[in-house]
N, C-alpha and C. Protein backbone atom coordinates (compact mmCIF):
# COMPACT_ATOMS: atom_id res chain seq x y z
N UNK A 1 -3.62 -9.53 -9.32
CA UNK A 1 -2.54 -8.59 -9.46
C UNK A 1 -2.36 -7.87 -8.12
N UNK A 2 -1.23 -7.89 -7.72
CA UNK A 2 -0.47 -6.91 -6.32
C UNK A 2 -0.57 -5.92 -6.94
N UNK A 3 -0.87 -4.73 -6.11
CA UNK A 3 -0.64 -3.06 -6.13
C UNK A 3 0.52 -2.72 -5.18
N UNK A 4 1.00 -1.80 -5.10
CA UNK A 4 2.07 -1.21 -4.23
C UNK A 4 1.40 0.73 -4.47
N UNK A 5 0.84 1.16 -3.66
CA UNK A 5 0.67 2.29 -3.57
C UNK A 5 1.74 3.53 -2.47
N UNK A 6 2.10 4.34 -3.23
CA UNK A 6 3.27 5.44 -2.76
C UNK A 6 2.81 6.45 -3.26
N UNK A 7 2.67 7.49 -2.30
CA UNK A 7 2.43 8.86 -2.31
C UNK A 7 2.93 9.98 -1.56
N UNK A 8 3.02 10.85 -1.99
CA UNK A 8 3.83 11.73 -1.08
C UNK A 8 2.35 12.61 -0.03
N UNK A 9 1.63 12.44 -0.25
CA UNK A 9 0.32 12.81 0.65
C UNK A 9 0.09 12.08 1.90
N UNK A 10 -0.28 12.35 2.99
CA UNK A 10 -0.51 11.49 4.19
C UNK A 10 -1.04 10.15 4.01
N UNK A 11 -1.21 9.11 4.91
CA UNK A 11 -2.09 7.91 4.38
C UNK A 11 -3.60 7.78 4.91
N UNK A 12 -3.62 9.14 5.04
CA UNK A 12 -5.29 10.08 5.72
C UNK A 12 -5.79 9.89 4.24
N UNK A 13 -5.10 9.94 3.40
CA UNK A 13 -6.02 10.21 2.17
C UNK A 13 -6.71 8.96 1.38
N UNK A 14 -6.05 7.58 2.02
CA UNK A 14 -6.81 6.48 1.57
C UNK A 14 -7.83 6.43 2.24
N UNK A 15 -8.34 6.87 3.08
CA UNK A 15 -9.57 6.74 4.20
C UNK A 15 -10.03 8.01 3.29
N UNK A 16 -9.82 9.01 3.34
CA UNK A 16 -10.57 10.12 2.63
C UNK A 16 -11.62 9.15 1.45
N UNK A 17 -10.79 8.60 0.75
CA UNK A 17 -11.50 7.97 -0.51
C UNK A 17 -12.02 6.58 -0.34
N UNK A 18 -12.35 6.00 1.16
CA UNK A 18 -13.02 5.01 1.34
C UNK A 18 -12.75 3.66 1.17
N UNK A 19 -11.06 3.72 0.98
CA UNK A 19 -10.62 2.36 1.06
C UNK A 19 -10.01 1.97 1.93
N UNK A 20 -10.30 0.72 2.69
CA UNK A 20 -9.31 -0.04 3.79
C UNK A 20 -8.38 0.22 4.16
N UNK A 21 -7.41 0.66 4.44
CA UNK A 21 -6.18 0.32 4.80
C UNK A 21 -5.72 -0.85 4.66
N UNK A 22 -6.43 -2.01 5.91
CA UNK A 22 -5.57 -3.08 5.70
C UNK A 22 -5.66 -3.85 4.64
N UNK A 23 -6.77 -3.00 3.53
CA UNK A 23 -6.68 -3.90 2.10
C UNK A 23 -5.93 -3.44 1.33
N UNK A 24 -5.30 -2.24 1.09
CA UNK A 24 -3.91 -1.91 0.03
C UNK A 24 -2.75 -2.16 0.77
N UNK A 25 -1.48 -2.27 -0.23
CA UNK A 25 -0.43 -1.63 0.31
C UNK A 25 0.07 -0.09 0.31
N UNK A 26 0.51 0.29 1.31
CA UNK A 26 0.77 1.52 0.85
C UNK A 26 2.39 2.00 1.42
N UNK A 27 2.80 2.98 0.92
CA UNK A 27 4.52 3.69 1.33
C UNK A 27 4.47 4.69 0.80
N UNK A 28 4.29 5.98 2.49
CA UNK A 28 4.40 7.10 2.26
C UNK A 28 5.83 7.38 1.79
N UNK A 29 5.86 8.48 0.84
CA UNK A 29 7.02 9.33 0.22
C UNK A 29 7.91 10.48 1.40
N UNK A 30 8.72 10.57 1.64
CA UNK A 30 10.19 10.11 0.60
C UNK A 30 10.11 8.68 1.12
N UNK A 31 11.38 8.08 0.68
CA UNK A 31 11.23 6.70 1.06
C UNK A 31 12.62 6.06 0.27
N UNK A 32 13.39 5.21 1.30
CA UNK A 32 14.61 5.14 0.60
C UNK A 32 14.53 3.37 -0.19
N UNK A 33 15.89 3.27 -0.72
CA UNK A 33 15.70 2.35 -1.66
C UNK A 33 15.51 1.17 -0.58
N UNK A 34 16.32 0.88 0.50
CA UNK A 34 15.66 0.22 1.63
C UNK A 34 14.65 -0.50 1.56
N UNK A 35 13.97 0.39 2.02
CA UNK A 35 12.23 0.74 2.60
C UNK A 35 12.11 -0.31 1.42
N UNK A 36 11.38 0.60 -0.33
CA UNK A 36 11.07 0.33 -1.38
C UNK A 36 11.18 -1.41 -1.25
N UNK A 37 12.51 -1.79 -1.31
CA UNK A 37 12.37 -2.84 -1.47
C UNK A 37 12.11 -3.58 -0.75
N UNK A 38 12.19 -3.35 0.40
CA UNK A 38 11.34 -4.24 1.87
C UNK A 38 10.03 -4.48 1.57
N UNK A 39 9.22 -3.43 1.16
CA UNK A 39 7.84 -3.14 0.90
C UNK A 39 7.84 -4.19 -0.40
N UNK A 40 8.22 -3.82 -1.49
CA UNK A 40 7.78 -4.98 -2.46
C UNK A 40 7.84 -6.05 -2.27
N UNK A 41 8.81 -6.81 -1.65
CA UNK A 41 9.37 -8.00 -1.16
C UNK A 41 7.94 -8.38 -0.33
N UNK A 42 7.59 -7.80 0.66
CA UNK A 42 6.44 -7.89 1.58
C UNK A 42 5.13 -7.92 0.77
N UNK A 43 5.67 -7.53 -0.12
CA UNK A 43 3.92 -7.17 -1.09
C UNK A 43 3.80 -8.58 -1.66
N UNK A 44 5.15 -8.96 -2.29
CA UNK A 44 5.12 -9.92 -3.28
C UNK A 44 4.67 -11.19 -2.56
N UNK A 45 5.52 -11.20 -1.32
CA UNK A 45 5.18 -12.95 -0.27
C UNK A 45 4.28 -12.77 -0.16
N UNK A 46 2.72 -11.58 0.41
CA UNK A 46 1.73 -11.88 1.02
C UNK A 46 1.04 -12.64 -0.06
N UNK A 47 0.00 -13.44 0.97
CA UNK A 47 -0.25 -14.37 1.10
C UNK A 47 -1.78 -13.68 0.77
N UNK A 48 -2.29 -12.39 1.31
CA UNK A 48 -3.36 -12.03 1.53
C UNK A 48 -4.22 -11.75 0.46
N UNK A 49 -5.34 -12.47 0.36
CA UNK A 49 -6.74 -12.41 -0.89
C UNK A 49 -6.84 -11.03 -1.69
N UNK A 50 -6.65 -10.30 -2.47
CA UNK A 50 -7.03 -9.74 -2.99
C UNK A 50 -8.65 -9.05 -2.85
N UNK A 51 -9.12 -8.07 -2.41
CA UNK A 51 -10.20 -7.69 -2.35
C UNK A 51 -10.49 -6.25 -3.65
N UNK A 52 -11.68 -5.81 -3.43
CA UNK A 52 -11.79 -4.36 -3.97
C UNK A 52 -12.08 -3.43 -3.53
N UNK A 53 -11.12 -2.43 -3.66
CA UNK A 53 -10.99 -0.76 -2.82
C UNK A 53 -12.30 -0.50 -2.50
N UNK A 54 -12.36 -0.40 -1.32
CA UNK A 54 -13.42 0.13 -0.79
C UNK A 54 -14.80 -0.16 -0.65
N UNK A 55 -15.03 -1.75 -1.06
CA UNK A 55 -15.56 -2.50 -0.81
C UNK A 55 -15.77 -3.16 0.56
């Protein structure tokens, strides 16, 4: 399963809690419909293995 993570908090806060970066997706808030769908689109093609947060 793909995740798509969006928050309106910095993306300081996935490192706060010990997970990768380059293993989630993430899209800081606000964020227009654009963006949104660029990002899913990008989420959906990758190609990239699935791992676990912070592992």
């Amino acid at each position: 399963m793909k995740f798509l993570f969006l928050s309106g908090y910095t993306a300081d806060i996935i490192d706060r809690f010990g997970i990768e970066e380059s293993s989630v997706s993430f899209l800081a808030k606000p964020v227009s419909p654009q963006q949104l769908q660029h990002k899913v689109r990008e989420v959906l093609d990758s190609r990239q293995p699935l791992s676990r947060t912070g592992k």
